[in-house]
C-alpha atoms as a PDB file:
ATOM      1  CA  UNK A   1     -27.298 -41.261 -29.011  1.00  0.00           C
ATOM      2  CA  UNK A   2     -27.600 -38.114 -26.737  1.00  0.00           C
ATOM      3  CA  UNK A   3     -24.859 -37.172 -24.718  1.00  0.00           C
ATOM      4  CA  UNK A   4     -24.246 -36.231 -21.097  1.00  0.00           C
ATOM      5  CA  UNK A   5     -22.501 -32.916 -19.895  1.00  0.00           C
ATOM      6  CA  UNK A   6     -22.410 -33.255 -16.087  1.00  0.00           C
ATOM      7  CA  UNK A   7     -21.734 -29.144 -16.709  1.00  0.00           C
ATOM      8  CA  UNK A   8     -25.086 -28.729 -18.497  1.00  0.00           C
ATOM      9  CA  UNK A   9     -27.372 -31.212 -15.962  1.00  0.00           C
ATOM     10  CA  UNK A  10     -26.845 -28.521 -12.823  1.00  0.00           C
ATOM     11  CA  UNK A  11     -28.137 -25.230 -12.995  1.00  0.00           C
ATOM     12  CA  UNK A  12     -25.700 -22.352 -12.623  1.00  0.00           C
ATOM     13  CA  UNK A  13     -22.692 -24.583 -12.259  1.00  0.00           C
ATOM     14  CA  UNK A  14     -21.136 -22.674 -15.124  1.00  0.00           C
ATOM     15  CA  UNK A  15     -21.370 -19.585 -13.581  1.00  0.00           C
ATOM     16  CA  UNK A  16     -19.929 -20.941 -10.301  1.00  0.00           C
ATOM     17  CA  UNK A  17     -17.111 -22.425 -12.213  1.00  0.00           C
ATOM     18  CA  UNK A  18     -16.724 -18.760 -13.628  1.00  0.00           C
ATOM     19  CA  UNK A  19     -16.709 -17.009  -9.932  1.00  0.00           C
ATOM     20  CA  UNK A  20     -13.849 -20.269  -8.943  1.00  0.00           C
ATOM     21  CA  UNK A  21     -11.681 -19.367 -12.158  1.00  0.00           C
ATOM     22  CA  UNK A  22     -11.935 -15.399 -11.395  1.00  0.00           C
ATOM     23  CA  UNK A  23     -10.409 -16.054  -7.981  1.00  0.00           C
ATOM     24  CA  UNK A  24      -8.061 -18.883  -9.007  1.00  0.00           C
ATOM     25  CA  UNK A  25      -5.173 -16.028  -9.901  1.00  0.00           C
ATOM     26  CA  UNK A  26      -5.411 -14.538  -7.120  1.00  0.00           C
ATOM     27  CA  UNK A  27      -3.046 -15.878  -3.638  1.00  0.00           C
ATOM     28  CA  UNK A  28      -4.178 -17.901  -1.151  1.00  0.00           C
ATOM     29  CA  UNK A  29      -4.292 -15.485   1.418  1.00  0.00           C
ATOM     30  CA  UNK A  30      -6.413 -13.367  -0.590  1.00  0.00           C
ATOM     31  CA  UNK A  31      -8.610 -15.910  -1.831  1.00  0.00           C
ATOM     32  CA  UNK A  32      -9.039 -16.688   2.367  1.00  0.00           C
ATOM     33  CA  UNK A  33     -10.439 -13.247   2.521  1.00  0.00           C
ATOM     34  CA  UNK A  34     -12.752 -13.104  -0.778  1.00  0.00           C
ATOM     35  CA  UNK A  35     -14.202 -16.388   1.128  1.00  0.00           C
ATOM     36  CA  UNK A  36     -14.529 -15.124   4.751  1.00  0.00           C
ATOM     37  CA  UNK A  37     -16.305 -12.035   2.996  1.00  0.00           C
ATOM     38  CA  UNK A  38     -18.771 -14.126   1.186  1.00  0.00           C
ATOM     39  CA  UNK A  39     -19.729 -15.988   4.352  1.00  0.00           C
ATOM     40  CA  UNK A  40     -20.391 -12.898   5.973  1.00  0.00           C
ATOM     41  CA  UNK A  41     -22.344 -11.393   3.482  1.00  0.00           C
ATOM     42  CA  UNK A  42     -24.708 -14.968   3.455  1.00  0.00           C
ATOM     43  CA  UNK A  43     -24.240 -14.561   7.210  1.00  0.00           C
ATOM     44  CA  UNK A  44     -25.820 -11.235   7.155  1.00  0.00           C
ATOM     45  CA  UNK A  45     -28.740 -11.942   4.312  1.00  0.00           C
ATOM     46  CA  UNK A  46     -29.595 -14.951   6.407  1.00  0.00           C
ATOM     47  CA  UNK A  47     -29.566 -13.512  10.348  1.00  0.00           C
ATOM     48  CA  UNK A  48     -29.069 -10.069   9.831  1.00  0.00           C
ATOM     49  CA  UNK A  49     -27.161  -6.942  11.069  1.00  0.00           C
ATOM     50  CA  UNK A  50     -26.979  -7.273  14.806  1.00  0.00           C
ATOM     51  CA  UNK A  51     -26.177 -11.243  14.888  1.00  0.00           C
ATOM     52  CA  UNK A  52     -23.449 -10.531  12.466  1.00  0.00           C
ATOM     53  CA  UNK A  53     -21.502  -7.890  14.316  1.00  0.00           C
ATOM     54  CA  UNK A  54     -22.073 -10.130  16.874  1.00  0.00           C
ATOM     55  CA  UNK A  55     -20.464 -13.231  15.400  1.00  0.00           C
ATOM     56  CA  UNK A  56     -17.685 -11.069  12.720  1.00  0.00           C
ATOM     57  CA  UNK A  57     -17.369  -8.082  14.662  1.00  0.00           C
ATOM     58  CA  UNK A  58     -18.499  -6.217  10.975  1.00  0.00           C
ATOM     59  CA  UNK A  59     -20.125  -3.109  10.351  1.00  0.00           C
ATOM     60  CA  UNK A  60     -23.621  -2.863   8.275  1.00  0.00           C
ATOM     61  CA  UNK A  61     -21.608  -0.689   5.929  1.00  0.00           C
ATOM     62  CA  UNK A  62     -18.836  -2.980   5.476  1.00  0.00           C
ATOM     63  CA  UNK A  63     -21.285  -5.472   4.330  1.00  0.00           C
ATOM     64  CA  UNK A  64     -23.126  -3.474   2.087  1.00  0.00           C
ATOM     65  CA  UNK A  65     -19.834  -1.747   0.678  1.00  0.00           C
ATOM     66  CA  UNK A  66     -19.004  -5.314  -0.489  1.00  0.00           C
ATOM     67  CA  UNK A  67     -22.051  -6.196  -1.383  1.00  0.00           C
ATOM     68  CA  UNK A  68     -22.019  -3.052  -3.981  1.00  0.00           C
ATOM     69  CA  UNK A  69     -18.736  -4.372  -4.947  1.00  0.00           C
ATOM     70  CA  UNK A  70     -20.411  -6.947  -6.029  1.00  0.00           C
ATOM     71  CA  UNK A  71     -22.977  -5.973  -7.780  1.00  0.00           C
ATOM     72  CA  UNK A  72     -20.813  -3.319  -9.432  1.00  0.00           C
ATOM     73  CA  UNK A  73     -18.398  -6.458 -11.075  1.00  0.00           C
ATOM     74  CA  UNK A  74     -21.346  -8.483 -12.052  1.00  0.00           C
ATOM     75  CA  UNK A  75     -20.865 -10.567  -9.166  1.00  0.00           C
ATOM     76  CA  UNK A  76     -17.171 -11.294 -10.190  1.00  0.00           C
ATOM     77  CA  UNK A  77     -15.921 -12.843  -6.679  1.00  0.00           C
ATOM     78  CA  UNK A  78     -12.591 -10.869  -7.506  1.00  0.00           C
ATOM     79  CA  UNK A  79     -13.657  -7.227  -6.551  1.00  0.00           C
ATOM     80  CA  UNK A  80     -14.438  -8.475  -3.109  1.00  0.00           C
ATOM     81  CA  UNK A  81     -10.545  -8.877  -2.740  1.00  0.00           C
ATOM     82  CA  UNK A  82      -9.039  -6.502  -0.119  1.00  0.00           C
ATOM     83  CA  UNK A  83      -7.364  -3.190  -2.369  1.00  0.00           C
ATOM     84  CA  UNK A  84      -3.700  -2.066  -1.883  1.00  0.00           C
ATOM     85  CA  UNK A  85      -3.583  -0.072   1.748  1.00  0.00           C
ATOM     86  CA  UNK A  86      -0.190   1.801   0.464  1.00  0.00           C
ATOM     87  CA  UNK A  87      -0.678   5.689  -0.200  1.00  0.00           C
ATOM     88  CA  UNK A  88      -0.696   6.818  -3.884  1.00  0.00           C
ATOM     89  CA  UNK A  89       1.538   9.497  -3.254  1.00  0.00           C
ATOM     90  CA  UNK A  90       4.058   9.762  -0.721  1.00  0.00           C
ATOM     91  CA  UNK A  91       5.878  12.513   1.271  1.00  0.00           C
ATOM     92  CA  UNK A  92       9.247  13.737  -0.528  1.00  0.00           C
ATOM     93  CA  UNK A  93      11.816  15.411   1.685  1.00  0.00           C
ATOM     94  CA  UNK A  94      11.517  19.442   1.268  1.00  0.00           C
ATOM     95  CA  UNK A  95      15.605  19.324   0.675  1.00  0.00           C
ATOM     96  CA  UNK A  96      16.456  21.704  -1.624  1.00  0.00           C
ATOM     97  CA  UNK A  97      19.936  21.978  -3.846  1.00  0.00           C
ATOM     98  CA  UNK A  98      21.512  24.359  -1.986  1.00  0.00           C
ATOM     99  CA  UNK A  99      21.444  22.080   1.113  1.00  0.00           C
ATOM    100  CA  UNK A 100      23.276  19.321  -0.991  1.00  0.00           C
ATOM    101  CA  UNK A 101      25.518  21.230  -3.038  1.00  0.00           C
ATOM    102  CA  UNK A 102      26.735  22.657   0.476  1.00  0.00           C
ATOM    103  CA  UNK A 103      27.090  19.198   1.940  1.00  0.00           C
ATOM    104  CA  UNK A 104      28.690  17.824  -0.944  1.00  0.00           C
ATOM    105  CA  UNK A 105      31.228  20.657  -0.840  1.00  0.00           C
ATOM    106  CA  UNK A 106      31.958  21.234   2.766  1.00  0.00           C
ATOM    107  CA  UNK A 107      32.815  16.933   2.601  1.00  0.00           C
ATOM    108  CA  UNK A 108      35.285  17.708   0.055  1.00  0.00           C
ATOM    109  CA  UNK A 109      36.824  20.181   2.149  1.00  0.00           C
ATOM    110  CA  UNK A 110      36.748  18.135   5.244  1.00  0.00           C
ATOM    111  CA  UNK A 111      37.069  14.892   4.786  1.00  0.00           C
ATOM    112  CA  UNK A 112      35.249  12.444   6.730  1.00  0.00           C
ATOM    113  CA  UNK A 113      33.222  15.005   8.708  1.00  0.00           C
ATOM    114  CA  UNK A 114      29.972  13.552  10.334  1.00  0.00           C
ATOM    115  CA  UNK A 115      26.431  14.926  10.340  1.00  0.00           C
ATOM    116  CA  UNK A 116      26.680  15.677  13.948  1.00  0.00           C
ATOM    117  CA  UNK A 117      29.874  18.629  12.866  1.00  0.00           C
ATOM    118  CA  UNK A 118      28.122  19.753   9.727  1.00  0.00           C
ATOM    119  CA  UNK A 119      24.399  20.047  11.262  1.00  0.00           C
ATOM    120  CA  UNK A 120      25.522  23.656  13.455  1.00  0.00           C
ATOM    121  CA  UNK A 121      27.536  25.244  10.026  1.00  0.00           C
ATOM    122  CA  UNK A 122      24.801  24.249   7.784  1.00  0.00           C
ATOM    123  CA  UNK A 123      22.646  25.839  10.183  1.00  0.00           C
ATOM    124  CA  UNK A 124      24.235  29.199  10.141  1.00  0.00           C
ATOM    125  CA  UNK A 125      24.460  29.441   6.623  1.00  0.00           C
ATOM    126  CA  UNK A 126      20.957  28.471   6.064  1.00  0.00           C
ATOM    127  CA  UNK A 127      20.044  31.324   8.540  1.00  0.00           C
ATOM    128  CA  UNK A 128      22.621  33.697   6.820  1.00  0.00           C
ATOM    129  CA  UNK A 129      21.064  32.897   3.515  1.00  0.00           C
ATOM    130  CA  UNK A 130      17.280  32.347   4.644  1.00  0.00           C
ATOM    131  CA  UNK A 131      16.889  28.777   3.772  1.00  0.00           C
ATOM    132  CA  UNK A 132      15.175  26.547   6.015  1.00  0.00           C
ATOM    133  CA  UNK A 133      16.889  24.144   8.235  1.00  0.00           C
ATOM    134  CA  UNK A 134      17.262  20.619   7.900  1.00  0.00           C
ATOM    135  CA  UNK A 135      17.589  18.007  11.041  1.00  0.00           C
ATOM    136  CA  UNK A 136      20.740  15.810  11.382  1.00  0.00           C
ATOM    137  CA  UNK A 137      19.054  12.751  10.198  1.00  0.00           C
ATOM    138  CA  UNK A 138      18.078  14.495   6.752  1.00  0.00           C
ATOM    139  CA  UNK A 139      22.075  15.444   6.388  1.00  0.00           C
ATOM    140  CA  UNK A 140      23.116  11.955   7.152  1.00  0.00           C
ATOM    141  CA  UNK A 141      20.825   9.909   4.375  1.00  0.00           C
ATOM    142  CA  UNK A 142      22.310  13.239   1.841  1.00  0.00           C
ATOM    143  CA  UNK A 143      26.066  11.948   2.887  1.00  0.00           C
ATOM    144  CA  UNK A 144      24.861   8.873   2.033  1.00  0.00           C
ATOM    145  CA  UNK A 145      22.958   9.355  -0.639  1.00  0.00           C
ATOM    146  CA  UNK A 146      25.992  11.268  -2.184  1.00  0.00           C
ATOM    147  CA  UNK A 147      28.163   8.130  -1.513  1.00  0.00           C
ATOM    148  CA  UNK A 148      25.880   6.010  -3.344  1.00  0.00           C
ATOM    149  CA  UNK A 149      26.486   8.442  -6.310  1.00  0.00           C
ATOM    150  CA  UNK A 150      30.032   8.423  -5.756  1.00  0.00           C
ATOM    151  CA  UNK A 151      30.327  12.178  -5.414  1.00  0.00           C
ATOM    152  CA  UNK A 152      31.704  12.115  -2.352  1.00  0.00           C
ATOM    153  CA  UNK A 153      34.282   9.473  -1.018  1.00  0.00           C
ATOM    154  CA  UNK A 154      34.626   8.068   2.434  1.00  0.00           C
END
């Protein structure tokens, strides 16, 4: 007796079942957009580049960029998921010690003292000594950056 795989009797509904598990992991929201892409790109094999700027409000080279992506991953429906927009490095505040080491200490001298008092000493001294200058905002996240560290009370 021959059995019946209802896998086996369509063609390439394994490898469709492959694309739907590489996407499964992936959020709803993200599997929305791997979806809306893939209509586009049929969109844009089928009527072509004008009709689908029209319609998407896409560029050719968006298509095609995803359309490399594509072909790239072996057609793995995953790599047309949108990639992290957050930058791999990020600005660090140009504070150096002596700035802190002068906050910390002129707070342990006067108590309580706000960023708005310490901004026009901090600026002498850092003209005195040749440092650079720091705004009042910058002093106020070191005061409470020190509290957070407990170097400083109040």
């Amino acid at each position: 007796m021959k059995l019946l795989f209802p896998m086996g009797s369509f063609t390439g509904i394994k490898r469709f079942m492959q694309y739907i598990s590489n996407i499964s992991h992936l959020e709803k929201k993200t599997q929305e957009v791997v979806f809306k892409r893939i209509e586009i790109i049929e969109f844009f094999d089928e009527y072509g580049k004008e009709a689908t700027k029209k319609a998407f409000k896409v560029g050719r080279s968006a298509v095609y960029d995803w359309k490399s992506k594509l072909n790239k991953s072996s057609g793995k429906l995953s790599s047309l998921a949108p990639l992290s927009k957050t930058p791999r490095t990020r600005k660090r505040r140009a504070v150096s010690k002596e700035h802190i080491e002068f906050i910390e200490l002129y707070r342990k001298e006067h108590p309580g003292v706000d960023k708005v008092a310490i901004k026009p000493v901090l600026d002498a001294v850092c003209v005195a000594v040749g440092l650079n200058t720091i705004s009042e905002s910058t002093i106020g996240r070191i005061i409470k950056e020190l509290k957070e560290k407990g170097k400083i009370i109040n």
